[in-house]
Every structure is written in C-alpha cells, then in structure tokens.
Protein backbone atom coordinates (compact mmCIF):
# COMPACT_ATOMS: atom_id res chain seq x y z
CA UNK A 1 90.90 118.43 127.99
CA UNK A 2 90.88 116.30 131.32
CA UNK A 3 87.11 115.04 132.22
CA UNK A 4 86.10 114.23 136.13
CA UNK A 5 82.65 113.08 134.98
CA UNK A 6 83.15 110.90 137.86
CA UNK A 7 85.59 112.17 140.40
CA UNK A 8 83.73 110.95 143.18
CA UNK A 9 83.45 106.85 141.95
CA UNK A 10 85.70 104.80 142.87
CA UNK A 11 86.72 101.43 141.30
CA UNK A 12 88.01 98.44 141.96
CA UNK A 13 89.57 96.47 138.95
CA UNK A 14 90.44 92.95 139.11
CA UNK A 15 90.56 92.48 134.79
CA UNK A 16 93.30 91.88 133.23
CA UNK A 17 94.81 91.44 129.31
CA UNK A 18 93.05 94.02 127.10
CA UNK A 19 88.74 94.22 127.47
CA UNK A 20 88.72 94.75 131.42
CA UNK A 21 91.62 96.87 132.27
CA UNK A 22 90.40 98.98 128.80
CA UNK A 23 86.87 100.11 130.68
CA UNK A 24 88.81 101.15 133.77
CA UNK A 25 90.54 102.69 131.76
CA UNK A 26 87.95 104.37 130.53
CA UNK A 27 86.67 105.54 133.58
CA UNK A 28 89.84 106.99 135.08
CA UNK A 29 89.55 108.81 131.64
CA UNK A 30 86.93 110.37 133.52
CA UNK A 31 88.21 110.77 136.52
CA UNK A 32 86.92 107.93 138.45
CA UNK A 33 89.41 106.77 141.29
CA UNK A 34 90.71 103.34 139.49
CA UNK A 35 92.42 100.74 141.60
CA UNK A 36 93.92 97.65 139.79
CA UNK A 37 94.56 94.77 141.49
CA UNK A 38 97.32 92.11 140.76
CA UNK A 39 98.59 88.83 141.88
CA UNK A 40 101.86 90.09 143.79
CA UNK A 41 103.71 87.20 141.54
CA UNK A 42 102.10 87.18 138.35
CA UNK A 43 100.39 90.35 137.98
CA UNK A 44 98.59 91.17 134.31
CA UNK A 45 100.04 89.12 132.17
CA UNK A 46 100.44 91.39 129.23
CA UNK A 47 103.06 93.33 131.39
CA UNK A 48 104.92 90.19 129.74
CA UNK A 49 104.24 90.53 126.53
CA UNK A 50 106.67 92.31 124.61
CA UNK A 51 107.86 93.21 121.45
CA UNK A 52 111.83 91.83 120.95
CA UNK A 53 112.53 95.55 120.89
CA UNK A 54 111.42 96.13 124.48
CA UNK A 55 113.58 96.24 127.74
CA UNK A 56 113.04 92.60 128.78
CA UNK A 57 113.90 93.55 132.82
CA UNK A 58 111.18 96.22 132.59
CA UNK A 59 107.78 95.02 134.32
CA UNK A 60 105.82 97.57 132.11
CA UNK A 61 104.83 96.43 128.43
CA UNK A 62 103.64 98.40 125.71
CA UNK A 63 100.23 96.50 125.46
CA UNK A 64 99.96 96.39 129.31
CA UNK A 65 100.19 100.36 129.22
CA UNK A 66 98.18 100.85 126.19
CA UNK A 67 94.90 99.76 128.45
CA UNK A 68 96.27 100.94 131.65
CA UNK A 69 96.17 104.70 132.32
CA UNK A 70 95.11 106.69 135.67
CA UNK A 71 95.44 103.69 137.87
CA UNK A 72 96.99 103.02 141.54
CA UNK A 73 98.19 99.83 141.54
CA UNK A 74 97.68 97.05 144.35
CA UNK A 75 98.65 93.58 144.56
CA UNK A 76 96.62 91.32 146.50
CA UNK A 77 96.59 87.86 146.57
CA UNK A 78 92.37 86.79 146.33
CA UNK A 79 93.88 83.18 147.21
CA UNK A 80 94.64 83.91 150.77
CA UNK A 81 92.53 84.76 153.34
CA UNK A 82 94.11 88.51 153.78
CA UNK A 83 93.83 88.73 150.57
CA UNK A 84 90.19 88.08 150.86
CA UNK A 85 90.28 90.47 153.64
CA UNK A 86 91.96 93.10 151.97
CA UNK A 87 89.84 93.05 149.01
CA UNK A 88 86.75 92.60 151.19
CA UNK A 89 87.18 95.76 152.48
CA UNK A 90 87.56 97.84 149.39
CA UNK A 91 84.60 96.46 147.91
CA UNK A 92 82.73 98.10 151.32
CA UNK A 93 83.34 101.36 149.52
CA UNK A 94 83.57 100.46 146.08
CA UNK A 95 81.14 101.96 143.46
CA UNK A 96 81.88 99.56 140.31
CA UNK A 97 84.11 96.28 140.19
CA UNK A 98 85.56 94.88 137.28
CA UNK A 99 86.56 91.36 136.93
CA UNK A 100 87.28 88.52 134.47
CA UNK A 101 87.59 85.95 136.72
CA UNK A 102 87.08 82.47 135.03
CA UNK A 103 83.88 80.42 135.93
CA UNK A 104 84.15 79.03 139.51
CA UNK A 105 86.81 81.63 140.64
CA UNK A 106 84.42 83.75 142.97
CA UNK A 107 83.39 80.67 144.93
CA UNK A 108 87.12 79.70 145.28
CA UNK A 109 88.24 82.95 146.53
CA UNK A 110 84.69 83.86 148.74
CA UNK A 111 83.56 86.57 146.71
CA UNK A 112 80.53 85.54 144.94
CA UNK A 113 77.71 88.31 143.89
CA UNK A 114 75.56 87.29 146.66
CA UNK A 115 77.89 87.98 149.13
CA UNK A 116 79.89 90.81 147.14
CA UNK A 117 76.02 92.61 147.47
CA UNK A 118 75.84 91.73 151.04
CA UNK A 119 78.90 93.59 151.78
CA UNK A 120 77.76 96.56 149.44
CA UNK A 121 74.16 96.66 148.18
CA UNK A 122 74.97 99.91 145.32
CA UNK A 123 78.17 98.00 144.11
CA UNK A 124 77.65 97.60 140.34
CA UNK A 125 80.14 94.37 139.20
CA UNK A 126 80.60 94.41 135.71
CA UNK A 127 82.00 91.12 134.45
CA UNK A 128 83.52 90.26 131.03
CA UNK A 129 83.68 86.41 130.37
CA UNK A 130 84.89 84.80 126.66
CA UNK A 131 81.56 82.52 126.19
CA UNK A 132 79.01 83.85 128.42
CA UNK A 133 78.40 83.54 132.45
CA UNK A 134 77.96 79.71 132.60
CA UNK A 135 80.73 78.59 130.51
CA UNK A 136 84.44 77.70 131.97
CA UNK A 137 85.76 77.44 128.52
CA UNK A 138 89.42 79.82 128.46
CA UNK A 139 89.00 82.50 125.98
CA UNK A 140 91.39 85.20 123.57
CA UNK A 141 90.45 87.51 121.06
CA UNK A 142 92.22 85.00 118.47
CA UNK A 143 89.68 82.27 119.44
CA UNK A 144 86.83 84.26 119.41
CA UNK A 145 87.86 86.00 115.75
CA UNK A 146 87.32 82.31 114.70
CA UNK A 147 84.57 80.98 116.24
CA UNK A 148 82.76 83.72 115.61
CA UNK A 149 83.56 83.88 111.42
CA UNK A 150 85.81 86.96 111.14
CA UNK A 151 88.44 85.06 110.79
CA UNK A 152 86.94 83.22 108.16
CA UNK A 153 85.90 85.92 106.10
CA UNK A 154 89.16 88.28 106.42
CA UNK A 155 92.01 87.55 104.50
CA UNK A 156 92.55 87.42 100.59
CA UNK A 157 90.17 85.77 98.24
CA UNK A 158 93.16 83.23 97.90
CA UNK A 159 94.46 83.17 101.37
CA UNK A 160 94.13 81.62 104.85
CA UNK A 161 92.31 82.69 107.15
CA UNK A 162 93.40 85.96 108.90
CA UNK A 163 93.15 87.28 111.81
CA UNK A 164 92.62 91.02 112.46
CA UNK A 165 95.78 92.83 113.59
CA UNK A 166 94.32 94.38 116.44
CA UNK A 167 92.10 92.38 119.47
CA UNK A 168 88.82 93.80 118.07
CA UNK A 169 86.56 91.53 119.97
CA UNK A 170 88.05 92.56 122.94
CA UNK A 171 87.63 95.88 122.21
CA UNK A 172 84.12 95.98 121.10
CA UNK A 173 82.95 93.63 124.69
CA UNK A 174 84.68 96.51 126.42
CA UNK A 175 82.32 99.07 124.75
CA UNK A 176 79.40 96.12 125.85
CA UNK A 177 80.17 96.17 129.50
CA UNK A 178 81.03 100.07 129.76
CA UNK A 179 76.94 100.98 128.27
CA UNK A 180 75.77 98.20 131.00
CA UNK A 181 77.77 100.22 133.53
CA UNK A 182 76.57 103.30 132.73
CA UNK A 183 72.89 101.71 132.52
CA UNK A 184 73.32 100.46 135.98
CA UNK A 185 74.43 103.85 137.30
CA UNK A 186 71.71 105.38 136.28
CA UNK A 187 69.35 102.82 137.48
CA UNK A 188 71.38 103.11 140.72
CA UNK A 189 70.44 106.53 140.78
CA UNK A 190 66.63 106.19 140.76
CA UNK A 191 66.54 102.76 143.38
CA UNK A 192 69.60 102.90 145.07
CA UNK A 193 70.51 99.57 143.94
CA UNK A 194 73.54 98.02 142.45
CA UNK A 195 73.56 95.23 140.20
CA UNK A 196 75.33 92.81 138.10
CA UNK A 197 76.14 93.83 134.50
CA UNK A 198 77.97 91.09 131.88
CA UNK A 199 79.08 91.03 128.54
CA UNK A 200 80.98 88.04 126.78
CA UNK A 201 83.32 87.85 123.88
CA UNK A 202 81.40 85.61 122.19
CA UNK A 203 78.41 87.49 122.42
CA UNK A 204 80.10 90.93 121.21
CA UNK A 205 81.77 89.12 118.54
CA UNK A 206 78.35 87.66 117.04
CA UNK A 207 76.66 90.82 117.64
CA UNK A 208 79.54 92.70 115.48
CA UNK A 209 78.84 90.69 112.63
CA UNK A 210 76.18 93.37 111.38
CA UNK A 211 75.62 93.52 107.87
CA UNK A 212 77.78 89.80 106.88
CA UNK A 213 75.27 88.47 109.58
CA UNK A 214 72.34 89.67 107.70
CA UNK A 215 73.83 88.84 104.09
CA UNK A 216 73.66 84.92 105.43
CA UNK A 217 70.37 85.32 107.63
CA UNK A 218 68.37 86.61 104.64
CA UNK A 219 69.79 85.16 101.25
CA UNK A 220 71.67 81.84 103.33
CA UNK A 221 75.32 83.20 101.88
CA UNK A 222 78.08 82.31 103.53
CA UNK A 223 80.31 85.33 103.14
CA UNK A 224 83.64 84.48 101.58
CA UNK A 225 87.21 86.19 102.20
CA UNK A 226 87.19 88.75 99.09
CA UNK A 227 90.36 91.00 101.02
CA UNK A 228 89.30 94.99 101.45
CA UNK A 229 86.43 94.29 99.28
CA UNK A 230 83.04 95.39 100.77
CA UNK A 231 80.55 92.35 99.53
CA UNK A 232 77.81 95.07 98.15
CA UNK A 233 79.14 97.91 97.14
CA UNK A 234 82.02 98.63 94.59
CA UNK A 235 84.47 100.43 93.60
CA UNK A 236 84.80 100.37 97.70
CA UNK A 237 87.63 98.92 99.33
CA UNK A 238 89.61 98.16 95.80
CA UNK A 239 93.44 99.50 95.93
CA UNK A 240 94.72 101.74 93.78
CA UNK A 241 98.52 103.19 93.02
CA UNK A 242 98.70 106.71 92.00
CA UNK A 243 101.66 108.49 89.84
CA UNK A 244 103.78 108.96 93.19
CA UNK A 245 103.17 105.37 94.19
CA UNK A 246 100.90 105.50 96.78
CA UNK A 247 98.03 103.58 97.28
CA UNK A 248 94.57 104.65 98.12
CA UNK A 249 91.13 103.72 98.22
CA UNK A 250 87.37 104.93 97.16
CA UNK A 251 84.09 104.12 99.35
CA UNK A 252 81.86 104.84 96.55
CA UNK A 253 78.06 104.10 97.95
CA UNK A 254 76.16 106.33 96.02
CA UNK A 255 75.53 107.01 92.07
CA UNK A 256 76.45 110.60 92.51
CA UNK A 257 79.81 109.72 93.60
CA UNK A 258 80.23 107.58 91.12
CA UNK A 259 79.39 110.25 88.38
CA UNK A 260 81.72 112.49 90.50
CA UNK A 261 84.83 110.11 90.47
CA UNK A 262 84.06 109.43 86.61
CA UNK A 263 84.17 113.04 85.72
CA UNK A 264 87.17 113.37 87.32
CA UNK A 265 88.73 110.72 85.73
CA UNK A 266 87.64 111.16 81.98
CA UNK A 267 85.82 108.14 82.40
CA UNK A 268 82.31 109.60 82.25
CA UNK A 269 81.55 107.24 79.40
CA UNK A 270 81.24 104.34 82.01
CA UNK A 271 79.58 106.17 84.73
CA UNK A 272 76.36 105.38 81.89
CA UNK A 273 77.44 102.52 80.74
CA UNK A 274 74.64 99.49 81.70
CA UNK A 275 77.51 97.43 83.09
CA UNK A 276 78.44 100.13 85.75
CA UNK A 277 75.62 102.24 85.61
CA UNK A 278 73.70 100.92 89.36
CA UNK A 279 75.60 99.86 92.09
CA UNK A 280 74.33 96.26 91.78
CA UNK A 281 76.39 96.25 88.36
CA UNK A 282 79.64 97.66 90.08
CA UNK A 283 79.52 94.70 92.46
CA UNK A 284 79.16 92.08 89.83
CA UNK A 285 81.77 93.69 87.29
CA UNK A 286 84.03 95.24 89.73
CA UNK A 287 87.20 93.68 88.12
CA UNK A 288 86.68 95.50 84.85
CA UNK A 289 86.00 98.65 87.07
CA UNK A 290 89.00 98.62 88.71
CA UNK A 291 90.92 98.38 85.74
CA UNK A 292 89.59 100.92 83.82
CA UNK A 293 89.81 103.28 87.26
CA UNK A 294 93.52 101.82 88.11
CA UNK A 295 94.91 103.25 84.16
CA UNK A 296 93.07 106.56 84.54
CA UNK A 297 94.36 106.90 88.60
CA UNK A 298 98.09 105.84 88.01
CA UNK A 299 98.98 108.80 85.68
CA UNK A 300 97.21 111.13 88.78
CA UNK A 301 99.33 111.96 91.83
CA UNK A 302 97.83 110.71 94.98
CA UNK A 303 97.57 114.87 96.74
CA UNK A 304 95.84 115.95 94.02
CA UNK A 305 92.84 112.72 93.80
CA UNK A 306 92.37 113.42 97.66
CA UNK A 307 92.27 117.35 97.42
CA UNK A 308 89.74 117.14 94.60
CA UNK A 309 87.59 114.25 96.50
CA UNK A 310 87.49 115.97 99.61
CA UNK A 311 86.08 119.43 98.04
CA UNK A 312 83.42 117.39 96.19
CA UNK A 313 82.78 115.24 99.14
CA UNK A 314 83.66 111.94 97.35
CA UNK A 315 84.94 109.57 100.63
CA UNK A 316 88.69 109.09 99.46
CA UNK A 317 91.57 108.13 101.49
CA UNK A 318 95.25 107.20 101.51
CA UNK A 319 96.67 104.14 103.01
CA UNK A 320 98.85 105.25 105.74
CA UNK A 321 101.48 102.99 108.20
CA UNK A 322 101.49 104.04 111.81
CA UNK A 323 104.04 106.40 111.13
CA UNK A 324 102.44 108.79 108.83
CA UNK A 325 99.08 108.24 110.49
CA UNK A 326 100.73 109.80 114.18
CA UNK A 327 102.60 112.63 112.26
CA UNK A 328 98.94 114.58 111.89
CA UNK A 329 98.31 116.63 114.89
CA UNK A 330 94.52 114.69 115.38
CA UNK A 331 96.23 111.71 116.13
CA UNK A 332 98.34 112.99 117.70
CA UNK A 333 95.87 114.76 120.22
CA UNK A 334 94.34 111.49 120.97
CA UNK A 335 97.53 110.25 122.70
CA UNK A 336 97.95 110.15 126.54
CA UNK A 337 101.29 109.99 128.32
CA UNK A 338 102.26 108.66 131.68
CA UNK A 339 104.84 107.38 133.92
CA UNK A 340 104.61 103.95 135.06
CA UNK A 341 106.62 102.34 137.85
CA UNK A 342 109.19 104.98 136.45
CA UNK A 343 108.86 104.02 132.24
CA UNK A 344 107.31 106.68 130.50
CA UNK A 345 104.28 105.58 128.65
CA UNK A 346 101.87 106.54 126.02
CA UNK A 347 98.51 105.04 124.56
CA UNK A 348 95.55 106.31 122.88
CA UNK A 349 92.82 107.61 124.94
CA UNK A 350 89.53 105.78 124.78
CA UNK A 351 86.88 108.60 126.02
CA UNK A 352 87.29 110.15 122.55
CA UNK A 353 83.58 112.07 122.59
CA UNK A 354 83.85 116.16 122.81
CA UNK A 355 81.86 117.84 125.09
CA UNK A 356 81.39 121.10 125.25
C-alpha cells in the first residue's frame, strides 16, 4: 500500500552514498516531494559503484538505486554562485534539508544554518556527519565498523577481523536522523519553528553496541570474536546440518525451550543434567552441547525440525542465501520497483510499519 503521510512536505536532499539519500528515501516512501541534488559532473558517487556484472555505460548502480526511490533529480553545482542561487531558492520553500556536507562546506558554498534559517525560519536541516558536528575527519561505514569495535568482535573465534556485509552503521544513523526529523516536525507544529537536527556515525555506531557495551561497562570484558555465537546465551547462534544438508540455527533463551528442543531430540536426559541444566551452564559448556545436539539433528531433516519448532514456539530458523530468502512472497512484498533515467530498478522499501 502507497502512504502520503506527507504529501504536502517537500524536501530538498543534498546526501549522498547510503545514510542520507536512505531517509529521503524514506520520506518519499511517504509521499513527501523529494528532490536530490547532484554535482552535474560527479553526482552520488555510488551511481559508480558497481558490481563487474553491471552495465559499466549505465549512470544508475544497484547500490545508488537501492537508497534512491521517489526522487526528481537536479544537478546543481553549490560551488558557483547560480548554483548558490538556485539552491537558495528551493530552500525558500523547503520543509526538511538533508545534507552530509563535510565540516567547513556550508561556509564555502554560503549556506550556513544561520543564514539557511534566515531564508526559511520552519526549515528543519537534518545533517548526518561520520564523527560528530565539529570534526572534519572523512568517514565510511568500514571505518566506523572499526573504530567503533564491531569489527573487532565479528568474525570467527580464529579469524581477522570482519566487517559486516552490509553498511549497518549507516543504516542505523539513518534511523538517528529520521526520529530527530520527525521530533522537529512535531515541535514545528506547536512553535512554528524549524531547527537543526544531527546524528553522526560514530555516535550511532557506539550507541548500537547495546548489550557487548554493557558486558565491558559492568564486568570490564572485552568481548572477543566467538562467530554467530551470542556471548550469554547458548545453544543460540551455533550451526547445525540436518539429514538434507542444510544448516540451521536455535535462539534458545529460555529453560522451557530448552526442555522443548530436548524432548524433541531424545535428549531429555541433558535438559537435567547440572552441566546444561541453567542457561549460565549452556554458555560455559556449549561445545559439548552442540555436539550432543549436532548427532541427534543430523539424522532429522531440516522441514520437519522447523515445522515442529514453530508449532511449539521454539525460535528456529534456516540459513537462507538471497535467493531462497526473495522466493517467499513477504520478501518479496517488501520490494519496490522503479525506472530510473530509463533502467528499471528495484530495492527494498524502508517504511516497513503497517498501518491500518
């Protein structure tokens, strides 16, 4: 179902690579009016980066389209004073602005808050930097994956470390800056007033490090790569082959489940067994657990563990590629098409939420 939440906004986005362009994508999700602006050279850079599969003369990537959807496209150059002009006058009329200009940018093209709110006193500008408002330090998701620990605790117990295979940090400042957008519309709302709204990599990144965060603040343990293993709870994140060779996993956080998964397994002799019998136990004998679960699973096929968890409501899944995951019909809901600069594109959408 297509939203117009916000038919009557209109935005202005200057962003570019994945966080940015991702919230106006968002918004023309829902409906807003979302005008991207590009260097007439240059433009986003991701339009360039393409897999060796790709049409190399095409100026439309698949990550450039997978954050741009339900945008007119504009290129203006903010280095020349008609540039400045042209932009100038959009931002007259603008509700929200989105920009990732590096530090010292704004005063180089003219367009600094002060004057921005001049222009337009309700213009919200939401800005997205990689360390925070002050620094001029260049930023990517890669960087900020390690200087903010992921990528020292992801990876194999044996292994480098790894980088996530998708730009997470990007995508969780995105989800930052669109709940200070939405805050500032609402305040908006009651004064009238627009405002500047920010949200750095660095700070989303630290601020994602939840529970591993916690683990050091509280017993000063530096969390070490242990692969899909979750560092308190187990079996949970262990891998395990079935009869018909495929490979799935158990999130097992309660002792209920456990005595669940035992039953099924013939194994209900562990399930009160001291060594397994608290979750605390799992954790520190979790090799032995998996073994005695991998001999019981592999004579099991994989249809038949997941049908029999999901009735008992024992959390149970199969490891799918991309493949199998887009041949169910939910994912395959989630994705939108659209024709850009005459390539057909598709992406997922990112205003997921029902409403009804």
């Amino acid at each position: 179902m297509e939203m117009d939440f916000l038919k009557d906004l209109k935005v202005i986005d200057t962003s570019s690579v994945l966080a940015g362009p991702s919230v106006g994508m968002f918004l023309a999700e829902l409906g807003a009016e979302v005008i991207k602006i590009e260097h007439p050279i240059h433009g986003d850079v991701t339009r360039t980066w393409k897999l060796p599969s790709e049409n190399k003369d095409s100026n439309v990537s698949n990550y450039f389209s997978s954050v741009n959807y339900g945008k007119k496209y504009l290129k203006v150059d903010l280095s020349t004073g008609e540039g400045q002009n042209t932009f100038i006058e959009m931002v007259r009329s603008a509700d929200i602005l989105i920009s990732n200009f590096k530090n010292g940018d704004a005063e180089k093209f003219g367009i600094e808050d002060e004057k921005l709110m001049e222009l337009n006193p309700r213009l919200i500008h939401g800005k997205i930097s990689g360390f925070g408002d002050d620094s001029d330090r260049v930023a990517y998701d890669l960087i900020l994956q390690a200087e903010s620990g992921f990528m020292h605790i992801n990876g194999q117990k044996d292994g480098p470390p790894t980088k996530m295979p998708v730009a997470f940090i990007d995508v969780l400042t995105a989800h930052h800056l669109k709940e200070a957008l939405f805050l500032a519309l609402y305040q908006r709302e009651k004064t009238g007033n627009g405002a500047t709204v920010s949200a750095s990599l660095y700070d989303a990144a630290i601020s994602s490090l939840a529970n591993q965060a916690s683990n050091y603040l509280m017993s000063n343990e530096i969390p070490q790569r242990i692969g899909s293993l979750h560092p308190n709870i187990a079996p949970y994140g262990e891998i395990f082959e079935t009869k018909d060779k495929a490979q799935i996993v158990f999130a097992i956080g309660s002792n209920k489940h456990f005595g669940i998964l035992c039953e099924f397994l013939e194994l209900s002799n562990i399930s009160v067994d001291h060594k397994f019998s608290t979750n605390k136990a799992r954790v520190e004998n979790r090799i032995e657990l998996k073994d005695h679960i991998q001999k019981k699973v592999g004579w099991i096929a994989s249809a038949d563990i997941l049908s029999f968890m999901e009735v008992k409501k024992v959390p149970c899944g199969k490891v799918k590629n991309l493949k199998e995951v887009f041949a169910d019909k939910s994912a395959k809901d989630l994705i939108l098409n659209e024709e850009i600069e005459n390539q057909n594109t598709k992406r997922i959408r990112s205003a997921i939420f029902k409403w009804k």
